[in-house]
N, C-alpha and C. Protein backbone atom coordinates (compact mmCIF):
# COMPACT_ATOMS: atom_id res chain seq x y z
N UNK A 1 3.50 -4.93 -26.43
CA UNK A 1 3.48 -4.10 -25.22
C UNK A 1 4.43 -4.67 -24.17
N UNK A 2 4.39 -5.75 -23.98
CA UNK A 2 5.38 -6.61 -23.21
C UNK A 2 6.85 -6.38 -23.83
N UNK A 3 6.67 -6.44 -24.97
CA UNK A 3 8.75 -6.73 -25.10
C UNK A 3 8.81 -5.15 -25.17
N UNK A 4 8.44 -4.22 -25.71
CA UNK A 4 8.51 -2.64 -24.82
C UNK A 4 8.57 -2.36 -23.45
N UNK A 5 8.55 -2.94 -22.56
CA UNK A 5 8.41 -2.72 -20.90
C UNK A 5 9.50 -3.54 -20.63
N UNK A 6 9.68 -4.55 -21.32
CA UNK A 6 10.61 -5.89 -21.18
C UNK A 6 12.53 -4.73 -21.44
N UNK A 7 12.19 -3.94 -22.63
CA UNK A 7 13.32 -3.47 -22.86
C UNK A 7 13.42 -2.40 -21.25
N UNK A 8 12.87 -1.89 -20.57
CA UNK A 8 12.69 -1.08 -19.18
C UNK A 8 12.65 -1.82 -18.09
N UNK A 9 13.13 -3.44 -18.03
CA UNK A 9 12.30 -4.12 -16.82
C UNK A 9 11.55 -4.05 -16.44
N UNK A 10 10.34 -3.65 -16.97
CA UNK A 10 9.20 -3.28 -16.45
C UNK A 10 7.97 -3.95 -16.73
N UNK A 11 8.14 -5.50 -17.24
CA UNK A 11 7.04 -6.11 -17.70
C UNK A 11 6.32 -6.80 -16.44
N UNK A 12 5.16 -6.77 -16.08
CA UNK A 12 4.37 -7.74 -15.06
C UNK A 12 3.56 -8.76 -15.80
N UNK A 13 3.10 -9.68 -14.70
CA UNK A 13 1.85 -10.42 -14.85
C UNK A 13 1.11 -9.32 -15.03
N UNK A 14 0.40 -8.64 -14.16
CA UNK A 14 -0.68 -8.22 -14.25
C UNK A 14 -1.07 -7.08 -14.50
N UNK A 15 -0.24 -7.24 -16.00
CA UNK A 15 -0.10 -5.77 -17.01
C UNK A 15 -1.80 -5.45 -17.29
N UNK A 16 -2.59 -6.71 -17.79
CA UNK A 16 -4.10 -6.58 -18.36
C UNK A 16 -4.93 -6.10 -17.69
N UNK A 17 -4.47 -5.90 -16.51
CA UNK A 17 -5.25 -5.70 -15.37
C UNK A 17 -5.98 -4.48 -14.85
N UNK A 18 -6.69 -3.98 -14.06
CA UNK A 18 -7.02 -2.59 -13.61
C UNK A 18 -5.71 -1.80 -12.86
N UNK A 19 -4.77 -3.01 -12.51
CA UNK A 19 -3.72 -2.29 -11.67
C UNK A 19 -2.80 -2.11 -12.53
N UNK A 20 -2.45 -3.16 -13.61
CA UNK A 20 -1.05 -2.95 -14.45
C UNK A 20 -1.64 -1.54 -15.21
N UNK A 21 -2.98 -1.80 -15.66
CA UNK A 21 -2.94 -0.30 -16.47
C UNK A 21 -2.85 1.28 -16.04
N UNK A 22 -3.20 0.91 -14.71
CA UNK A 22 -2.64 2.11 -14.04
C UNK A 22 -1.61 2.23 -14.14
N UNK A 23 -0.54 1.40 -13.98
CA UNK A 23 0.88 1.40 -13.77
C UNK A 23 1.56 1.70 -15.02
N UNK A 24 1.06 0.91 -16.50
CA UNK A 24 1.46 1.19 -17.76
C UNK A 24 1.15 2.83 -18.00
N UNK A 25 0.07 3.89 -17.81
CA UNK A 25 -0.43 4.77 -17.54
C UNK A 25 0.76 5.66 -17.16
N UNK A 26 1.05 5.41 -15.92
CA UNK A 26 2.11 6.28 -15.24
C UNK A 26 3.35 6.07 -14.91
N UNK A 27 3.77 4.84 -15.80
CA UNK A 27 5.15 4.56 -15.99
C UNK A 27 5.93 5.50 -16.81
N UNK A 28 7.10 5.77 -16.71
CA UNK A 28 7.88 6.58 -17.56
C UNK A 28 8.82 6.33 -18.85
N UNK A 29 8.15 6.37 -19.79
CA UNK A 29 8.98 5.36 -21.29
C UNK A 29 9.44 6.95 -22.22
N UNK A 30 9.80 6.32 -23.09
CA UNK A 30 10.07 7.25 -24.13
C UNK A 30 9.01 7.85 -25.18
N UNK A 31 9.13 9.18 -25.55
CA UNK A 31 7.32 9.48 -26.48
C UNK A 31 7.12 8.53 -27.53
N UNK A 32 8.36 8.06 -28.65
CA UNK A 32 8.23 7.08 -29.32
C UNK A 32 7.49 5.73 -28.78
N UNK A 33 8.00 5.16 -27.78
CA UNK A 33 7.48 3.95 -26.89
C UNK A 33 5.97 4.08 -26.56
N UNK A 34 5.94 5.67 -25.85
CA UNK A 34 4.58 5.98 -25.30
C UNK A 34 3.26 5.62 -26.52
N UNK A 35 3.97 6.74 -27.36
CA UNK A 35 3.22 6.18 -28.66
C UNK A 35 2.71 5.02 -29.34
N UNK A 36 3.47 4.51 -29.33
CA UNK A 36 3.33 2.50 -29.92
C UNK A 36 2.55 2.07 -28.82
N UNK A 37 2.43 2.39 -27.35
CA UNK A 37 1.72 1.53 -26.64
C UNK A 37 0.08 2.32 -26.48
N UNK A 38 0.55 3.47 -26.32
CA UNK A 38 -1.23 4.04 -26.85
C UNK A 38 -1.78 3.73 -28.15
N UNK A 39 -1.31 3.38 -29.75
CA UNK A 39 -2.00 2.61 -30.23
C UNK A 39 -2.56 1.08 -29.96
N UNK A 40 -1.41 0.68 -29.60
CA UNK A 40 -1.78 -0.93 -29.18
C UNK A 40 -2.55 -0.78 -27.82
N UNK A 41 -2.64 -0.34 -27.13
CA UNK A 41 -4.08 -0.40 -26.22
C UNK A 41 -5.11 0.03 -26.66
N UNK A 42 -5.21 1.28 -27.42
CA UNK A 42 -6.40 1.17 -28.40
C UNK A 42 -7.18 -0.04 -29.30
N UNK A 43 -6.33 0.06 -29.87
CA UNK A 43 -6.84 -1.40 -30.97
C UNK A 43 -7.07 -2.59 -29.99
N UNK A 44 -6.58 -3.31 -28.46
CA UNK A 44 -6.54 -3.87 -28.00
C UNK A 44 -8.35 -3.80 -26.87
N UNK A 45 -8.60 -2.56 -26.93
CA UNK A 45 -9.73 -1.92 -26.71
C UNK A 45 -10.67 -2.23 -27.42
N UNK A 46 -10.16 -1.89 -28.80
CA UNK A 46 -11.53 -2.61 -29.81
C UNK A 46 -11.29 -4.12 -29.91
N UNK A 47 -10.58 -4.25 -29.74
CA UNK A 47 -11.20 -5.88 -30.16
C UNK A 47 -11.71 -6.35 -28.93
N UNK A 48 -11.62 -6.07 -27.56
CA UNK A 48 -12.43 -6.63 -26.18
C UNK A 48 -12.97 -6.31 -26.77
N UNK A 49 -13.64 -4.91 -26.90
CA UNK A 49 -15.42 -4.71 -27.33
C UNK A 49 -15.88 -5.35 -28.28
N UNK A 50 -15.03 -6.18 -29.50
CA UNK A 50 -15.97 -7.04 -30.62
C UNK A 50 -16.21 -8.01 -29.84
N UNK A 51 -14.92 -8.63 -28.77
CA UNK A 51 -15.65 -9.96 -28.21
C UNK A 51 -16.43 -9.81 -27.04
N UNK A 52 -17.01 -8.90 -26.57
CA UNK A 52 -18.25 -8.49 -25.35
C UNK A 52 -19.23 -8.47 -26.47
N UNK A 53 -19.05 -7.47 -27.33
CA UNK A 53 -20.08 -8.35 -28.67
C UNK A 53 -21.00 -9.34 -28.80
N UNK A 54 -19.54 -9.96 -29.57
CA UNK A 54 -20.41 -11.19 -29.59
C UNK A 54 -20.30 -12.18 -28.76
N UNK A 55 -20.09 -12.13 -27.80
CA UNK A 55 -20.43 -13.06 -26.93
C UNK A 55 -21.82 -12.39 -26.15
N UNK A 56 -21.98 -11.37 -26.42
CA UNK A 56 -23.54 -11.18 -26.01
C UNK A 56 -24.48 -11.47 -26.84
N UNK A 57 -24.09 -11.69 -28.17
CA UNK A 57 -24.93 -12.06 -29.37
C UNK A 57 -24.90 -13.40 -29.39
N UNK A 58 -23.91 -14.28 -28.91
CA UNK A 58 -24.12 -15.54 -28.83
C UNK A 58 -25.13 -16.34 -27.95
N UNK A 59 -25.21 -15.52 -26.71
CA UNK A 59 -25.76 -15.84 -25.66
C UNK A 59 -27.52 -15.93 -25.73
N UNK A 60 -27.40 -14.52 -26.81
CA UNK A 60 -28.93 -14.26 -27.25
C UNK A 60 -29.31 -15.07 -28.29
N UNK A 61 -28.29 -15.93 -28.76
CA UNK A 61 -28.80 -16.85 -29.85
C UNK A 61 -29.23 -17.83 -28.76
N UNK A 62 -28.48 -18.20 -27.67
CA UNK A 62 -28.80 -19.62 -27.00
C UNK A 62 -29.52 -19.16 -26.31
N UNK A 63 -30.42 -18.17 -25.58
CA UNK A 63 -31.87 -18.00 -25.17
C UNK A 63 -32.83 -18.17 -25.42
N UNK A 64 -32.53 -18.26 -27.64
CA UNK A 64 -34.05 -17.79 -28.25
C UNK A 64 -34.02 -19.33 -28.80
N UNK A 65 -33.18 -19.96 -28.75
CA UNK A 65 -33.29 -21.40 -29.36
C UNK A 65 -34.67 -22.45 -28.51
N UNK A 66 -34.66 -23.41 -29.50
CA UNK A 66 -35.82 -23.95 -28.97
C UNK A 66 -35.62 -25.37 -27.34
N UNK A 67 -36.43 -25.34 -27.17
CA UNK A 67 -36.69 -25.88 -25.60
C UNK A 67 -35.93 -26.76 -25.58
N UNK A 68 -35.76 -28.04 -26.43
CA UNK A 68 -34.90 -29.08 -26.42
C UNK A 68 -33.41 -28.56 -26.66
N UNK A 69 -33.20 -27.91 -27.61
CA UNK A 69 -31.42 -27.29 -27.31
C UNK A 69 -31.39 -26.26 -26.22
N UNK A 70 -31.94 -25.71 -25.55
CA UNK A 70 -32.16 -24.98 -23.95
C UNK A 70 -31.91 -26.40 -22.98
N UNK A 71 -32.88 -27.32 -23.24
CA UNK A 71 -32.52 -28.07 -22.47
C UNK A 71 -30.93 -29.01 -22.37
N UNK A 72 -30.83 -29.06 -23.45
CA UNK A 72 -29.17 -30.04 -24.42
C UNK A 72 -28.24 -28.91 -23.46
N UNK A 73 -28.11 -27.90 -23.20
CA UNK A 73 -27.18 -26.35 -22.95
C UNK A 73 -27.10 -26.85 -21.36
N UNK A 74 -28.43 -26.94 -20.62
CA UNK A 74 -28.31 -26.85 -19.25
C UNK A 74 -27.86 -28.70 -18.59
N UNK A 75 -27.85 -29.66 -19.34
CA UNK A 75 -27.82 -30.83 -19.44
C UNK A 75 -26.27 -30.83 -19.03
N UNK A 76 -25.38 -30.50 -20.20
CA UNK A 76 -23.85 -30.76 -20.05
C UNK A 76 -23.32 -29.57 -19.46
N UNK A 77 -24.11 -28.53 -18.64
CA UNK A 77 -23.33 -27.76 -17.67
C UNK A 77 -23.57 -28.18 -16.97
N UNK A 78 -23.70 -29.18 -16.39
CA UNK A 78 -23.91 -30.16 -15.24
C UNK A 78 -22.64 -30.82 -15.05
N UNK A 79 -21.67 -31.31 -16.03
CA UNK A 79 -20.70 -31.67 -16.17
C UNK A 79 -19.61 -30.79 -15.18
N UNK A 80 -18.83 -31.41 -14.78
CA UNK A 80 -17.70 -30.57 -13.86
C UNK A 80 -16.62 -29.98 -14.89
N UNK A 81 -17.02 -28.79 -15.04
CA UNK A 81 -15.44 -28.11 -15.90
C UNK A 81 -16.33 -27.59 -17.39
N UNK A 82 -17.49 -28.07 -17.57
CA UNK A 82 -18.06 -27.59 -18.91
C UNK A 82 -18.80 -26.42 -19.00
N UNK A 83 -18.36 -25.49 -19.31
CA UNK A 83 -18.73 -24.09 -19.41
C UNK A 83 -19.55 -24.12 -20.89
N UNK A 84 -19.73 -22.69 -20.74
CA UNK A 84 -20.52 -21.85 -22.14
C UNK A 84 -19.54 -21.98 -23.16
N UNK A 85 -18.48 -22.19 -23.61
CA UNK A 85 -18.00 -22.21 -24.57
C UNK A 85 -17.75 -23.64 -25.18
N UNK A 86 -17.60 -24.84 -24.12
CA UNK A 86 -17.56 -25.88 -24.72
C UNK A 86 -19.05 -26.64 -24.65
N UNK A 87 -20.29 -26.42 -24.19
CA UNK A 87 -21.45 -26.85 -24.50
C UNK A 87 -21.40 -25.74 -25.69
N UNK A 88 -21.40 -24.57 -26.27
CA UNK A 88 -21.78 -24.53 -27.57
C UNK A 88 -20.95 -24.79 -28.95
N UNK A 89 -19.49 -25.28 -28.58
CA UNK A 89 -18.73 -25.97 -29.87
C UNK A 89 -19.67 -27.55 -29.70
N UNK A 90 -20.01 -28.04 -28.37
CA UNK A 90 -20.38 -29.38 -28.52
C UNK A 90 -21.50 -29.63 -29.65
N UNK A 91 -22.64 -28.65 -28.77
CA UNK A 91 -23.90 -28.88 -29.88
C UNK A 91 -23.61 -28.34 -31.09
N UNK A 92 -22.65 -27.62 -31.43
CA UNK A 92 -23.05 -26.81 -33.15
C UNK A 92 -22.31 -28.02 -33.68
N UNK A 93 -21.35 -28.68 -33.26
CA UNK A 93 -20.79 -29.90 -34.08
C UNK A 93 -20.72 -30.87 -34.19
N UNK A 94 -22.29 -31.55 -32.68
CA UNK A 94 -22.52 -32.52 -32.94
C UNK A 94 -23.88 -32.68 -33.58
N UNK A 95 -24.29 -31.34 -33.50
CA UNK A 95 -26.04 -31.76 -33.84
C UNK A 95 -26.58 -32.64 -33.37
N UNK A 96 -27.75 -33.31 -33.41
CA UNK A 96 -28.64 -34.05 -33.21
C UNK A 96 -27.92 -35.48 -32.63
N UNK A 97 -27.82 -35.54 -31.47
CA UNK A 97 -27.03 -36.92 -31.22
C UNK A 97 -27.43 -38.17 -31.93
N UNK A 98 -29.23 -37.93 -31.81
CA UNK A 98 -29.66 -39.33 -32.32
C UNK A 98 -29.28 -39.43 -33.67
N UNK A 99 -28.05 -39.15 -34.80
CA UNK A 99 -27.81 -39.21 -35.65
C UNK A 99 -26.67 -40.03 -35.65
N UNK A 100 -26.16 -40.58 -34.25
CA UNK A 100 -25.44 -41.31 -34.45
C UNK A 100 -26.04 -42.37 -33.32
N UNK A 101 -25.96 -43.48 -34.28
CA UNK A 101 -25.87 -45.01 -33.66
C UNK A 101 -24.98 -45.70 -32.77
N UNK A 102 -23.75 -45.38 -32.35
CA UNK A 102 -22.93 -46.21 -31.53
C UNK A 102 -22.28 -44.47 -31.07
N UNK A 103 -21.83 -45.00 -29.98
CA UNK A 103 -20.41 -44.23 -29.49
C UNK A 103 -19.26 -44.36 -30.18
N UNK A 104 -19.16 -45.29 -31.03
CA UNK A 104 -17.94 -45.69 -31.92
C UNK A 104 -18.08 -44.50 -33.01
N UNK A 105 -19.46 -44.75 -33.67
CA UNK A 105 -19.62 -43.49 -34.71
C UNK A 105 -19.32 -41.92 -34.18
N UNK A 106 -19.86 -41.57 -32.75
CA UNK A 106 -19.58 -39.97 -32.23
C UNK A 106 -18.08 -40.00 -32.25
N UNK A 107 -17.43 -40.99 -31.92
CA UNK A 107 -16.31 -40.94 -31.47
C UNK A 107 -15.13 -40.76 -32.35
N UNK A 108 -15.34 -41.69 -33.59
CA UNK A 108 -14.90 -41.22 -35.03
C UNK A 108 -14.86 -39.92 -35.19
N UNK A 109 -16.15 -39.31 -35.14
CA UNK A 109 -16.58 -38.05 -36.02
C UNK A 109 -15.72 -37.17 -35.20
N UNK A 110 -15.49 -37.21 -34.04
CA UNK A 110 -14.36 -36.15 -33.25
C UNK A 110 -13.52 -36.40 -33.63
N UNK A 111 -12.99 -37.64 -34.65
CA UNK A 111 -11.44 -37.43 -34.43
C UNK A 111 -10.62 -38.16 -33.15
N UNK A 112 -11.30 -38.76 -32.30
CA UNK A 112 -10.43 -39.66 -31.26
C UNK A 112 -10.13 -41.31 -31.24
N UNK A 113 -10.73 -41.35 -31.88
CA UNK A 113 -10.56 -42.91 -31.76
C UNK A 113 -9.19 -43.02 -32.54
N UNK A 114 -8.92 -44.18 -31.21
CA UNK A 114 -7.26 -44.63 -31.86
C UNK A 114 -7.01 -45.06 -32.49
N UNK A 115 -5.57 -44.94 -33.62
CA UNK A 115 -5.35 -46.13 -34.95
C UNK A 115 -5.49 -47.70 -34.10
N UNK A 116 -5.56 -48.55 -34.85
CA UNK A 116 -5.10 -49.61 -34.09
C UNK A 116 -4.17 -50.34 -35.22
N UNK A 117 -3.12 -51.26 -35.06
CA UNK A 117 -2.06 -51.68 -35.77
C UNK A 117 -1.70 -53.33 -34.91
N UNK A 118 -2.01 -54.31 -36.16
CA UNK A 118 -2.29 -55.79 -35.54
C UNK A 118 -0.61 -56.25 -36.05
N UNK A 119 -0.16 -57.15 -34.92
CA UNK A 119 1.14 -57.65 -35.33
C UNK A 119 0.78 -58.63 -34.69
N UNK A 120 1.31 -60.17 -35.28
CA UNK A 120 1.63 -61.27 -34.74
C UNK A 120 0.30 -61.82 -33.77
N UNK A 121 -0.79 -61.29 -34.08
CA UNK A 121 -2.14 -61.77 -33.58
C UNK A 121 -1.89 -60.70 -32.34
N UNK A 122 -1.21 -59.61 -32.08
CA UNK A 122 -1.30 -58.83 -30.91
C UNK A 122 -1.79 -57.75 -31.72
N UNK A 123 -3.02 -56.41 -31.04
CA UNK A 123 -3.22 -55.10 -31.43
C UNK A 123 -2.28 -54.25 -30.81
N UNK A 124 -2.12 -53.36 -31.30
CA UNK A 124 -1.04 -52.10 -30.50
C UNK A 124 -2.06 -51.17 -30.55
N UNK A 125 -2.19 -49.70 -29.63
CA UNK A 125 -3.06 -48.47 -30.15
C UNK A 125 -2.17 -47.61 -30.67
N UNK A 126 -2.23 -46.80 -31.15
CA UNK A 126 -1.21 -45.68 -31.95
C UNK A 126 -2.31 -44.55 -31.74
N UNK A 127 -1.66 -43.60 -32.12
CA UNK A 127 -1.94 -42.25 -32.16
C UNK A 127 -3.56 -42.36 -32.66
N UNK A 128 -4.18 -40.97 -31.65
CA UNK A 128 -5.46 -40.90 -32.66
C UNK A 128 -5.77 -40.37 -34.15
N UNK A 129 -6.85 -40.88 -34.59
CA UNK A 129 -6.64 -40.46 -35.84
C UNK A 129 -6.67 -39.19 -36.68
N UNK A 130 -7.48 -38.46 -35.47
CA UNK A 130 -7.35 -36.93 -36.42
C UNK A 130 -8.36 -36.97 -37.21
N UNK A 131 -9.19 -37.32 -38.04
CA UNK A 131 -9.91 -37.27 -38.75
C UNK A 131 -11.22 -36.49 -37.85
N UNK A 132 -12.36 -35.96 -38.78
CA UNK A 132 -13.76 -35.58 -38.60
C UNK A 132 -13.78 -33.87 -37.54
N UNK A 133 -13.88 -33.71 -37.16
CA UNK A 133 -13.81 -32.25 -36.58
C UNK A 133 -13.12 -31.64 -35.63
N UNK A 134 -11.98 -31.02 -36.19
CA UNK A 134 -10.93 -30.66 -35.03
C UNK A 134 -11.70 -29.82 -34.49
N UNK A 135 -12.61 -28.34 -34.74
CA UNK A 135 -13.18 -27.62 -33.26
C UNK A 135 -13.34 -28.75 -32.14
N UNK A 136 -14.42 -29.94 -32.43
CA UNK A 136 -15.06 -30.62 -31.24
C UNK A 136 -13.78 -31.43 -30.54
N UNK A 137 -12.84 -31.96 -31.32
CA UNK A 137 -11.62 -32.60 -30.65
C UNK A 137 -11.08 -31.79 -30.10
N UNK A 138 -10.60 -30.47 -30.08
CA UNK A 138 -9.71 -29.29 -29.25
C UNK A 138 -10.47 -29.13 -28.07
N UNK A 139 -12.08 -29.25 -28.63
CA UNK A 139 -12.71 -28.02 -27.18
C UNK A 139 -12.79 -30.21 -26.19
N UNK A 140 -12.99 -30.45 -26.82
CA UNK A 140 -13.31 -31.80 -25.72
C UNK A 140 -11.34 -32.05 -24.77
N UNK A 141 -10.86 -32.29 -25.75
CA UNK A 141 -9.54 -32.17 -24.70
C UNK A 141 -9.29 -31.11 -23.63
N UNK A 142 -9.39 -29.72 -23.95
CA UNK A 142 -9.25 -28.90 -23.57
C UNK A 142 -10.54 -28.99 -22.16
N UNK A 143 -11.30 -29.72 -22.52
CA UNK A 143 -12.23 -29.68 -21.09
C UNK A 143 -12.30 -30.87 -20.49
N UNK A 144 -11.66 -32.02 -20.98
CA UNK A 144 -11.06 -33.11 -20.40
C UNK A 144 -10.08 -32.42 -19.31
N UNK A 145 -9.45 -31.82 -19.71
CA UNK A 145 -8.06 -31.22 -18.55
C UNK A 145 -8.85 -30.29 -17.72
N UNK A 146 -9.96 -29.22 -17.72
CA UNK A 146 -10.77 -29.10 -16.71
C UNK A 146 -11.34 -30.26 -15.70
N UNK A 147 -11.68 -31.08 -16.61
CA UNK A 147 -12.66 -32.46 -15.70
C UNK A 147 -11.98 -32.98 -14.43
N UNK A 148 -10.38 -33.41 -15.33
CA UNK A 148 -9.57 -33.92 -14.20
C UNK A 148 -9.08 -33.17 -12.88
N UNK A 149 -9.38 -31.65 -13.68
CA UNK A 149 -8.76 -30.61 -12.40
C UNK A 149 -10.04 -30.45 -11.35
N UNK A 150 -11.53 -30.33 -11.81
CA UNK A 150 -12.15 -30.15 -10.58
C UNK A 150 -13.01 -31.03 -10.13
N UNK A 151 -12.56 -32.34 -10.90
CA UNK A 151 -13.18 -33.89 -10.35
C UNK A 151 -12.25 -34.66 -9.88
N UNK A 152 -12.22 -34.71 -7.96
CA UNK A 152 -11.03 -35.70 -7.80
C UNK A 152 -11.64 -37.56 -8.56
N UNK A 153 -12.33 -37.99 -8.70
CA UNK A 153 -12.75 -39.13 -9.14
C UNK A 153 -12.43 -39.12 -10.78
N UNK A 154 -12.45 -38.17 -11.44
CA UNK A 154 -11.87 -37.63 -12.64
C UNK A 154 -10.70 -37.81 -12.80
N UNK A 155 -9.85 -37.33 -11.63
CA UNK A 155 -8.45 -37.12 -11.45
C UNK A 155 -7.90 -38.31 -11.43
N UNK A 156 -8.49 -39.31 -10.44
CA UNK A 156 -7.92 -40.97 -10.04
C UNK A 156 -7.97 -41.49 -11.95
N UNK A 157 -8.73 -41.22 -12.15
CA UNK A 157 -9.16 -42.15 -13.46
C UNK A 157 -7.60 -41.44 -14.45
N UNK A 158 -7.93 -40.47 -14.56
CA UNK A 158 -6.14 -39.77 -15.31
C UNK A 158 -5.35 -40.38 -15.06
N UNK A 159 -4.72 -40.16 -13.53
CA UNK A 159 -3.57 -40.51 -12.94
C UNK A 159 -3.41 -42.14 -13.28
N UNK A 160 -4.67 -42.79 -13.18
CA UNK A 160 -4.38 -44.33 -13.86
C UNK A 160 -4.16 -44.68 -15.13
N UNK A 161 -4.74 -43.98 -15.98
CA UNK A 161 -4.52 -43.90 -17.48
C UNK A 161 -3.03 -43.67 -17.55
N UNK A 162 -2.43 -42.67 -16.79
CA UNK A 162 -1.11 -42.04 -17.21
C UNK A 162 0.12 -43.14 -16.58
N UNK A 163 -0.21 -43.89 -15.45
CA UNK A 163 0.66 -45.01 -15.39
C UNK A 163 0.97 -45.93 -16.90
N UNK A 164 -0.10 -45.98 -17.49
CA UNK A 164 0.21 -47.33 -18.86
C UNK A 164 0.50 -45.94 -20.17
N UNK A 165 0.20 -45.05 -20.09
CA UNK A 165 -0.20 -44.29 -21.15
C UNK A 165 0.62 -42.79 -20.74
N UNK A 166 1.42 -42.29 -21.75
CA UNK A 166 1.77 -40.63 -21.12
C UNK A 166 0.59 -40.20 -20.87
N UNK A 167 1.07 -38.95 -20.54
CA UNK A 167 -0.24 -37.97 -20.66
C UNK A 167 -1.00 -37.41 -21.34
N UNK A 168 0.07 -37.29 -22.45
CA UNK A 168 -1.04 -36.57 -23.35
C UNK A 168 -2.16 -37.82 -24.20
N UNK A 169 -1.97 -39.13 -24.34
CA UNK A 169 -2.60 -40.47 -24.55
C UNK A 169 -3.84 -40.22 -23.32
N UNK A 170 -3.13 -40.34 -22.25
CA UNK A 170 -4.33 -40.53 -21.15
C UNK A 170 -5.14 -39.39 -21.24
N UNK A 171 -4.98 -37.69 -21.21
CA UNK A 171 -6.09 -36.85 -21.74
C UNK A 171 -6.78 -37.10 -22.77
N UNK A 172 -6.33 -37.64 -23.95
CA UNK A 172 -6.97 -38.14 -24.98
C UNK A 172 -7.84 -39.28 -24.18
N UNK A 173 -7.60 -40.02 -23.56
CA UNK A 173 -8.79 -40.98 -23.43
C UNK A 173 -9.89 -40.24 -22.62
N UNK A 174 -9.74 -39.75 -21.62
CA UNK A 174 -10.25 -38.81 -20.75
C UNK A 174 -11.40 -38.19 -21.59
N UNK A 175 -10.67 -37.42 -22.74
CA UNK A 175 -11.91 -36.60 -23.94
C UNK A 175 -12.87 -37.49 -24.10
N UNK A 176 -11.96 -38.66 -24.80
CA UNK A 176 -13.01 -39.74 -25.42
C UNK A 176 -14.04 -40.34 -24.55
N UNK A 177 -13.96 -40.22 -22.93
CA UNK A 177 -14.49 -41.14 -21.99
C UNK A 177 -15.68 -39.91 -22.33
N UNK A 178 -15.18 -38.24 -22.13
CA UNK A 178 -16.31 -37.44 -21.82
C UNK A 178 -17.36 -37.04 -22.94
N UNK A 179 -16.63 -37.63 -24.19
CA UNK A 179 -17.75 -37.62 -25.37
C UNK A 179 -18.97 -38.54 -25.28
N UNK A 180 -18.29 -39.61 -24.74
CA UNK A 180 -19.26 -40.45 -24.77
C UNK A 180 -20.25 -40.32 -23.64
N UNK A 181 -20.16 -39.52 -22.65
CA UNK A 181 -20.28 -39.33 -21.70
C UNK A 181 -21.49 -38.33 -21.89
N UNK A 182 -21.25 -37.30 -22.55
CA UNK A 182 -21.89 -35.98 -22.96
C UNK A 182 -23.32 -36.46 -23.97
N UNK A 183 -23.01 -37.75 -25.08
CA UNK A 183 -23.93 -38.16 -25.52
C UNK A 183 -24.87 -39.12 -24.91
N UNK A 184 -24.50 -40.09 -24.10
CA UNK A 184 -25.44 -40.56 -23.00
C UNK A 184 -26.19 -39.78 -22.46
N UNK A 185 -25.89 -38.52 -21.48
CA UNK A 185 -26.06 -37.49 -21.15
C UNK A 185 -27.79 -36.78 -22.00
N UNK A 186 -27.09 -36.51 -23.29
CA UNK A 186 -27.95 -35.67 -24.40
C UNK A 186 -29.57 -36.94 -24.64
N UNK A 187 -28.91 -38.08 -24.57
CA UNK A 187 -29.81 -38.92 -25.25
C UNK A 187 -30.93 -39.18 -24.17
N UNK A 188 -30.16 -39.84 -22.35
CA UNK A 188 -30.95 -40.06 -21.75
C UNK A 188 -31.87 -38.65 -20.68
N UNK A 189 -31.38 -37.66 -21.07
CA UNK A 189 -31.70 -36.58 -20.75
C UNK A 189 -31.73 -36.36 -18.99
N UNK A 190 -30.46 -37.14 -18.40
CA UNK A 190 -30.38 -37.13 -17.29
C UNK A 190 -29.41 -36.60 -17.29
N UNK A 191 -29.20 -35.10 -15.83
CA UNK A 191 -27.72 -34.55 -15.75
C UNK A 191 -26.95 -35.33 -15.25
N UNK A 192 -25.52 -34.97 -15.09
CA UNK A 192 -24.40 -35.66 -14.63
C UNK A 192 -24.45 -36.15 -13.48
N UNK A 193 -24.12 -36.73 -12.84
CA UNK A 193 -24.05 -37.66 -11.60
C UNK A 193 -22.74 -38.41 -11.21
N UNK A 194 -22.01 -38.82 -10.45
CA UNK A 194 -21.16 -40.01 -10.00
C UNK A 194 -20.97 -41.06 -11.02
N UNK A 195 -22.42 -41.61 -10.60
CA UNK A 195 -22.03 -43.06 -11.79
C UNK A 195 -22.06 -42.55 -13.32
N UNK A 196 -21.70 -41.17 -13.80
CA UNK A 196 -21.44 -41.17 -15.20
C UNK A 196 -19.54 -41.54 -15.54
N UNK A 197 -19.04 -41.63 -14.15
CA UNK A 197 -17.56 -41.76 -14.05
C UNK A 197 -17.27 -43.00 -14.47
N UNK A 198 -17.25 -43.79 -14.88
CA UNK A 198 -17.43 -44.88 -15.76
C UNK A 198 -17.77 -45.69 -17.06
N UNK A 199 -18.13 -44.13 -17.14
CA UNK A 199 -18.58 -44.39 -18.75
C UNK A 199 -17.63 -44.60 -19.77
């Protein structure tokens, strides 16, 4: 729909919008053009409605669940930046926290923990390893970069990481700080607070 408007100069931001579609509506294209973009807003139609769907079907799954995962749900939306979509990749892929013994073990199983590589009696860190569940590693980065945006105390802690470390290293630690963070959280069944910035 864009590179069609694009060939007219006529592409906006805020094509998705209640205003761009007015505007797509009563813009003047060719019937061929017109055509191609009234299917593709159709079909673009049905698929919002599969995901109003199920995201209403999801929601009704996390209502009817039992008291302790009701409680696990309202626990890490306490967190600054953790919405409905990353408390439910958290719990479906971490299950039962008390199944893991250390933070070292949760931390594995995401996939963050760093290689480490020994030379000359010195360690180096290298890249993380990737291993154990990319959903929970994507959605934890991806809300690491929320954390830092609406926690200035979040933010200091980045901005220091990113002096020794690029950025994308220092978001990676950031995740890793908030995994561990999220399972403290789950275990001691206390919401978020200040002093979890340290964890």
């Amino acid at each position: 729909m864009r590179r069609i408007l694009s060939n007219y100069n006529a592409d906006r931001k805020d094509l998705f919008t209640k205003i761009g579609n007015a505007f797509l509506k009563s813009f003047a294209i060719s019937p061929a053009d017109r055509f191609a973009i009234t299917q593709m807003t159709q079909e673009l139609e049905f698929f919002q409605a599969q995901l109003r769907e199920a995201n209403q079907e999801l929601k009704a799954f996390a209502e009817a669940a039992p008291t302790r995962e009701r409680q696990s749900r309202e626990l890490l939306q306490t967190i600054p930046g953790v919405g409905f979509v990353t408390t439910e990749v958290v719990l479906a892929e971490i299950a039962d926290v008390e199944r893991f013994d250390s933070q070292k073990q949760v931390v594995a199983y995401a996939g963050l923990a760093p290689g480490q590589r020994e030379s000359a009696g010195k360690s180096k860190e290298l890249h993380i390893e990737k291993t154990g569940s990319g959903h929970l590693r994507w959605i934890l980065v991806e809300a690491a970069w929320q954390l830092v945006r609406y926690s200035p105390r979040w933010s200091a802690i980045y901005e220091q990481l990113k002096k020794r470390l690029k950025a994308k290293k220092a978001i990676v630690a950031i995740a890793r700080r908030l995994l561990t963070m999220m399972v403290a959280i789950l275990k001691t069944g206390e919401p978020y607070s200040a002093t979890h910035v340290a964890a």
